[in-house]
Protein backbone atom coordinates (compact mmCIF):
# COMPACT_ATOMS: atom_id res chain seq x y z
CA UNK A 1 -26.65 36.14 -24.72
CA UNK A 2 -25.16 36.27 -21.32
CA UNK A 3 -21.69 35.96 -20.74
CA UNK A 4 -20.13 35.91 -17.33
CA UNK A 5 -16.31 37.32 -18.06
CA UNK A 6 -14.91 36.49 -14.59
CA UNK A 7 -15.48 33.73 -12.29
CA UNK A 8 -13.51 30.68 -10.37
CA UNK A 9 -15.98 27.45 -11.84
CA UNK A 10 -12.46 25.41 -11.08
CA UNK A 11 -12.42 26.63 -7.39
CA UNK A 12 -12.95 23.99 -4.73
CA UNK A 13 -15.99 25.92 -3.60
CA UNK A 14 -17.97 24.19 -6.71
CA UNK A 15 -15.97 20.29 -6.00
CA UNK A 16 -18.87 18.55 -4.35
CA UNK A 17 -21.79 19.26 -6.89
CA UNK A 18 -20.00 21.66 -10.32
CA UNK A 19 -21.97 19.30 -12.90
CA UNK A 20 -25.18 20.52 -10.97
CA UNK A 21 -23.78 24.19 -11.30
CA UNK A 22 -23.08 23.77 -15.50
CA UNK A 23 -26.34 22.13 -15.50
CA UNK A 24 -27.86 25.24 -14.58
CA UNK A 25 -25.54 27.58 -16.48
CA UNK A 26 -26.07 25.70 -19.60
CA UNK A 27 -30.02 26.34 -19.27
CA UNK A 28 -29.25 29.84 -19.04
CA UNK A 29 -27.16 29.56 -22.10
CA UNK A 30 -24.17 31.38 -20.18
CA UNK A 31 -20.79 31.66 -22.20
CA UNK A 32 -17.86 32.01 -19.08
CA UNK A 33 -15.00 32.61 -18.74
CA UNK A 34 -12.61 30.69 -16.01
CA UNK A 35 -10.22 32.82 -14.07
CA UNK A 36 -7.58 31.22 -13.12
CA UNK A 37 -5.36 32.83 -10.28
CA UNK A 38 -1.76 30.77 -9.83
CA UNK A 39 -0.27 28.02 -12.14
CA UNK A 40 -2.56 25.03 -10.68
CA UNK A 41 -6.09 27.27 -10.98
CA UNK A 42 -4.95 28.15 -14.13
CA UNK A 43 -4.32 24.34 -15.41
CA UNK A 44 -7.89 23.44 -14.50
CA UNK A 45 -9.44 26.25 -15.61
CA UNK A 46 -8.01 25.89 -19.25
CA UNK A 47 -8.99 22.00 -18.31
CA UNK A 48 -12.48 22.62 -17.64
CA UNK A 49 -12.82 25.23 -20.96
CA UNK A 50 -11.34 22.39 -23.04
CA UNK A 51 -14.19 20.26 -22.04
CA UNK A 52 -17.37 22.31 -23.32
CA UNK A 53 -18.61 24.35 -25.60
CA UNK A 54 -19.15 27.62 -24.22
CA UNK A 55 -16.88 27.67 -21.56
CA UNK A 56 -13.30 29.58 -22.05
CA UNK A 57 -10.29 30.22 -19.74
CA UNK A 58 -8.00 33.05 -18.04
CA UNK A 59 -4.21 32.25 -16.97
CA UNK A 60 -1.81 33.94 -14.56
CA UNK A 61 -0.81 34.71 -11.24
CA UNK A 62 -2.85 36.81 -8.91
CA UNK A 63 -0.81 39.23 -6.63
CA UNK A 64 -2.10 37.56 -3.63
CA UNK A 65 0.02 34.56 -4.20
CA UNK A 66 3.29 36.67 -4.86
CA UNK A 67 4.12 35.96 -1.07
CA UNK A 68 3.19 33.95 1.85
CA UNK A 69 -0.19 35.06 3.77
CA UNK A 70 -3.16 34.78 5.38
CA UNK A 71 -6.14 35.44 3.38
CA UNK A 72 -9.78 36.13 5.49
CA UNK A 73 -12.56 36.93 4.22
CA UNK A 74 -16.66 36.65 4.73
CA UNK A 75 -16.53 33.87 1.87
CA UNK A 76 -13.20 32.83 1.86
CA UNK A 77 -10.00 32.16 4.25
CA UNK A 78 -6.93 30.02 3.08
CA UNK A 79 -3.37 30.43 3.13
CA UNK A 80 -1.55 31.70 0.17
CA UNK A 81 1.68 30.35 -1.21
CA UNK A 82 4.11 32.18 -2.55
CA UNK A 83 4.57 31.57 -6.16
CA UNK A 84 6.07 33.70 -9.26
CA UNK A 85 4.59 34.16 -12.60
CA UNK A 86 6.49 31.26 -14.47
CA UNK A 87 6.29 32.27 -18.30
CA UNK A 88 7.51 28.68 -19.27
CA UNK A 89 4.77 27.50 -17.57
CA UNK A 90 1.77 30.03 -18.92
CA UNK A 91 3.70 29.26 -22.74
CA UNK A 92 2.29 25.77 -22.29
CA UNK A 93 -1.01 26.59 -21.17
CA UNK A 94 -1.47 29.84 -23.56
CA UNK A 95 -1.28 27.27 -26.61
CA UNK A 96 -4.61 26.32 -25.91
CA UNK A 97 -7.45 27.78 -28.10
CA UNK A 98 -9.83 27.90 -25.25
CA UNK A 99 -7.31 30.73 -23.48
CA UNK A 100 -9.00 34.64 -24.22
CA UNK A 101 -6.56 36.60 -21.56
CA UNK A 102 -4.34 36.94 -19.23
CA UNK A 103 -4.81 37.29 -15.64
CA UNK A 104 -5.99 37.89 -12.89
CA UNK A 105 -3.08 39.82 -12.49
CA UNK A 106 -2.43 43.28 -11.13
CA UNK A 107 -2.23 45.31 -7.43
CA UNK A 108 -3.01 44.76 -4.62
CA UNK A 109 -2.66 46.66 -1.41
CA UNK A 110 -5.99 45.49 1.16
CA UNK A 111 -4.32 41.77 1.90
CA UNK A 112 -0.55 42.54 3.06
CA UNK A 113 2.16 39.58 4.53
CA UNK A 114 2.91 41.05 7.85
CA UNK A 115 6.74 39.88 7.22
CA UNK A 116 6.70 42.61 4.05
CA UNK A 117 6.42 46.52 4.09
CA UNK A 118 4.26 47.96 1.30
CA UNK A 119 7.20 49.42 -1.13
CA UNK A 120 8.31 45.74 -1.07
CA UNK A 121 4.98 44.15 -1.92
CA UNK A 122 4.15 47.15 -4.17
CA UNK A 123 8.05 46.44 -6.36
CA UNK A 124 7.40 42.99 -6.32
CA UNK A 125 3.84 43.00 -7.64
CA UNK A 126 4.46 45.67 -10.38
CA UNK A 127 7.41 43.56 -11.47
CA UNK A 128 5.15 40.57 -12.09
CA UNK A 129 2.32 42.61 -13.79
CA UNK A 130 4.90 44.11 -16.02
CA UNK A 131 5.77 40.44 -16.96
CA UNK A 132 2.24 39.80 -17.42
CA UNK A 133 1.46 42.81 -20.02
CA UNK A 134 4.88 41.57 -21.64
CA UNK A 135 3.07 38.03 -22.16
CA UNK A 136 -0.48 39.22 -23.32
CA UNK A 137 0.95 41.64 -26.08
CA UNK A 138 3.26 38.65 -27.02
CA UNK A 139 0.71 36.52 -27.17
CA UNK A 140 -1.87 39.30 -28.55
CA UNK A 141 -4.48 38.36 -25.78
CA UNK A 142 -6.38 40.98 -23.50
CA UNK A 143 -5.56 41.28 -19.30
CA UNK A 144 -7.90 40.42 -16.82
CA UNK A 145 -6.96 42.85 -14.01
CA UNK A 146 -7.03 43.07 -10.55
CA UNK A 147 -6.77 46.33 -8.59
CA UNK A 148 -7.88 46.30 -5.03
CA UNK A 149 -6.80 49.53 -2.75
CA UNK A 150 -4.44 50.54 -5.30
CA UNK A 151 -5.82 52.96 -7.57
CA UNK A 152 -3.60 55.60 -8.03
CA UNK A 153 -0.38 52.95 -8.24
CA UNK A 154 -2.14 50.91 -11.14
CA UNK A 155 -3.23 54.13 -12.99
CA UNK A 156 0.33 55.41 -13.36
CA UNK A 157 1.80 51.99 -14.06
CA UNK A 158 -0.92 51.57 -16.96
CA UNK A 159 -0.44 55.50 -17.79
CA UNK A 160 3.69 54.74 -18.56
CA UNK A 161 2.04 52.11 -21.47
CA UNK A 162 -0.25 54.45 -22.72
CA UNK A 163 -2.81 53.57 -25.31
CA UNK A 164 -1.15 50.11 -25.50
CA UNK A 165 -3.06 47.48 -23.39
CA UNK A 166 -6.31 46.20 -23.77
CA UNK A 167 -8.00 44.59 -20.76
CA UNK A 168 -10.67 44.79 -18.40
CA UNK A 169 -10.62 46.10 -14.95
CA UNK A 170 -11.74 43.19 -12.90
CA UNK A 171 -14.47 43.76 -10.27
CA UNK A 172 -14.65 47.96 -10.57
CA UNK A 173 -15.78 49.37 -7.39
CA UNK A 174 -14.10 52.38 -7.30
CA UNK A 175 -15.30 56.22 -7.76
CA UNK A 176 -15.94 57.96 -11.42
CA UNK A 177 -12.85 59.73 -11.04
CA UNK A 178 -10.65 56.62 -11.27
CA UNK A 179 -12.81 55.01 -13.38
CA UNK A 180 -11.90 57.93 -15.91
CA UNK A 181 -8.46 56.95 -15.50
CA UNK A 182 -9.00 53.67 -16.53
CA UNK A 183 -11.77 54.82 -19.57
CA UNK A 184 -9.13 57.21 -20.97
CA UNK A 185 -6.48 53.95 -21.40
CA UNK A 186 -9.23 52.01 -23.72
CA UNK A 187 -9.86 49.88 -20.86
CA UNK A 188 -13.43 48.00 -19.81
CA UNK A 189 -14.96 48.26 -16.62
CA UNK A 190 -16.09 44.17 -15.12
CA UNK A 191 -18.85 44.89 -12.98
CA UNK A 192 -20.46 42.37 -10.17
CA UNK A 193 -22.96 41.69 -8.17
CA UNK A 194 -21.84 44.31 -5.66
CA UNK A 195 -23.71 46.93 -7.66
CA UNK A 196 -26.38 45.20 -6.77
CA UNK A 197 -25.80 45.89 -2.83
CA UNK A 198 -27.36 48.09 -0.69
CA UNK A 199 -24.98 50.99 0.44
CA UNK A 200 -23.20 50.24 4.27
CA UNK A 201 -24.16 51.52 7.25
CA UNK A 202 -20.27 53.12 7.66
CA UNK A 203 -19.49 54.50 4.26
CA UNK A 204 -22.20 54.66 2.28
CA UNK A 205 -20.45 56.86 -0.22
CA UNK A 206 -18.79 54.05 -1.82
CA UNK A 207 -21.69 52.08 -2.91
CA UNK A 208 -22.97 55.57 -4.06
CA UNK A 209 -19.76 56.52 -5.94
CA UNK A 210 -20.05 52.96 -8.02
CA UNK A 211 -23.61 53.14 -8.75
CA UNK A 212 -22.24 56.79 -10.58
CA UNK A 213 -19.70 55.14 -12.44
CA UNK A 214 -22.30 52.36 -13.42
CA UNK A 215 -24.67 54.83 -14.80
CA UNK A 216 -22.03 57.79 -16.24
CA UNK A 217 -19.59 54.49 -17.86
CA UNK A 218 -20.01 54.81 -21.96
CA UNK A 219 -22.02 51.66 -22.29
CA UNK A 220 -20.17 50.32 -25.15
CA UNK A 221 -16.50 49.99 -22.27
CA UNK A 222 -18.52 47.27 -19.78
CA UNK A 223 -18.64 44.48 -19.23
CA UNK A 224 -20.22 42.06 -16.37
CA UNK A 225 -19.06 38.96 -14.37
CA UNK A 226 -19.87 37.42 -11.13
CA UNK A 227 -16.66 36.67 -9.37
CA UNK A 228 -18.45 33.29 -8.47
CA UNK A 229 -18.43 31.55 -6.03
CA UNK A 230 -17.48 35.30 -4.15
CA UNK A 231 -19.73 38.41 -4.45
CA UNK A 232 -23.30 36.73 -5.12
CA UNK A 233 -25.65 39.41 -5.87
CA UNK A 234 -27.35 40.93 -3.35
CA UNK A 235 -31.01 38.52 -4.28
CA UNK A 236 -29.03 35.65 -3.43
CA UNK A 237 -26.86 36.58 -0.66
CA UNK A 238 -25.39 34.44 2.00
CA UNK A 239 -25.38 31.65 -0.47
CA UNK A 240 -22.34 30.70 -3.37
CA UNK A 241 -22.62 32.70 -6.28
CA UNK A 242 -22.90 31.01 -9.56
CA UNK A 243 -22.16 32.22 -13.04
CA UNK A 244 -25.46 32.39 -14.29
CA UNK A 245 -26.23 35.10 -11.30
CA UNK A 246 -24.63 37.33 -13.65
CA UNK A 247 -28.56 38.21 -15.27
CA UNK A 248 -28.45 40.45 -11.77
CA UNK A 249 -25.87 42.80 -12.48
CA UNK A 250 -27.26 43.11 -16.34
CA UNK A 251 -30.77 43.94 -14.43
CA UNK A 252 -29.10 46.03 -12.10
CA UNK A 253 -27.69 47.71 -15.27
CA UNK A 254 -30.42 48.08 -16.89
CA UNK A 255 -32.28 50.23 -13.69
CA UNK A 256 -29.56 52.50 -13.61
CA UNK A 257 -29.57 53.18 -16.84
CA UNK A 258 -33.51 53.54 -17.69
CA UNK A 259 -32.97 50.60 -19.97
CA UNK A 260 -35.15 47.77 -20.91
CA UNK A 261 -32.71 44.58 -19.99
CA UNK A 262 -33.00 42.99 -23.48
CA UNK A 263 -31.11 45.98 -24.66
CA UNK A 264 -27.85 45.97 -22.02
CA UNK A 265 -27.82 42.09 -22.59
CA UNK A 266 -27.14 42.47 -25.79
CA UNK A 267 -24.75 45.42 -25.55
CA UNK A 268 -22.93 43.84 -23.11
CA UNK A 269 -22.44 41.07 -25.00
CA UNK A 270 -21.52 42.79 -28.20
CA UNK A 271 -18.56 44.60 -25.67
CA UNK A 272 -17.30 41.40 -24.02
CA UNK A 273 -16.92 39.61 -27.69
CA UNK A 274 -14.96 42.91 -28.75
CA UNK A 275 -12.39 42.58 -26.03
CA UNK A 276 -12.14 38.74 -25.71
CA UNK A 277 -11.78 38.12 -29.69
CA UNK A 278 -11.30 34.52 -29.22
CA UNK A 279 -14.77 34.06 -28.12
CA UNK A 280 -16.60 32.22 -30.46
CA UNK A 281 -20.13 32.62 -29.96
């Protein structure tokens, strides 16, 4: 079973043909689930879980859209709008059965509003995730988190809980050393199809460093997603990544670990239902 524990099926990257993209999820047999990233991504994706079988949802508030910027990227550029984590709101949505976690939520440092220095961003963005662990542990539901140029910020702020979050750590591309960090808190590792890139030209370490934390990572703490319609795997590249892409970084897995693929699939699989519990599959 293949289950693809991060991606954006609600985004308006999928508008124009998305019953041609479940078509083709559904004859992989993928289970998702929908991340949502602000109050009106969140809505639909708990809308779009509601309406089949295998599909399930993510709510809360990204830190991009904590304040006002411009957001450019090789798949992506919009405008952000600045918008607060609204617990009345998420207390609505969180009622539905179809909701596993909470997020994507967390740090980020690599997309900055010029009008804001980094202690500001950093105070305002900790605040919020704070609020966000608050409502998962209320709500006994795991965190879907985002950490992007902020490693050593998100391990002490996670650190100060201790033992007392469960979660996954959205989109891990960092080194083994942070990774340990994050290992050490009972977290899960989400990896995408970045693994599956080849290293770049200017810092090839990095891609290095990840494929070590893919292969050293006890198998039993990952997990795999896609990130879709961002980060298609490196097979498919240059065109919108879709959920059921996520067979690349399970055979990317599987390399790296001198595994036949049947095995990590199922492993995998066994870790995601262990952290999302209200997964029924």
């Amino acid at each position: 079973m293949l289950l693809d524990t991060h991606c954006h099926l609600q985004f308006k990257g999928f508008d124009e043909d998305r019953g041609d993209v479940i078509k083709r999820i559904a004859e992989k047999g993928v289970v998702l689930n929908i991340v949502g990233t602000q109050k009106n991504t969140s809505k639909l994706a708990v809308e779009l879980a509601e309406k089949y079988e295998n599909f399930y949802a993510s709510i809360g508030t990204h830190p991009v859209h904590l304040f006002p910027s411009h957001i450019d990227e090789e798949e992506s550029s919009f405008k952000s709008r600045e918008e607060d984590f609204d617990e009345e709101y998420y207390g609505e949505l969180v009622k539905s059965k179809k909701v596993i976690a909470i997020g994507e939520t967390g740090l980020e440092l690599y997309h900055l509003p010029k009008d804001k220095t980094v202690e500001e961003v950093l105070k305002k963005q900790k605040e919020v995730f704070v609020a966000h662990i608050n409502f998962a542990k209320k709500h006994d539901l795991p965190l879907v988190i985002h950490c992007r140029e902020a490693h050593e910020e998100m391990a002490n702020l996670l650190e100060s809980f201790g033992r007392n979050i469960r979660g996954t750590m959205h989109c891990f591309t960092g080194n083994w050393e942070q990774a340990q960090k994050y290992l050490k808190l009972g977290l899960y590792l989400g990896f995408t199809g970045v693994v599956t890139f080849p290293p770049k030209k200017t810092n090839p370490q990095q891609q290095i460093d990840l494929l070590e934390v893919l292969e050293r990572a006890p198998l039993d703490r990952i997990v795999v997603e896609t990130d879709s319609p961002y980060l298609a795997p490196q097979i498919c590249r240059g065109k919108r990544c879709e959920p059921w892409m996520v067979e690349e970084v399970v055979k990317k897995l599987a390399e790296i670990r001198k595994m036949e693929y049947k095995e990590v699939e199922d492993q995998v699989a066994k870790n995601t239902l262990a952290l999302f519990t209200r997964i029924n599959a």
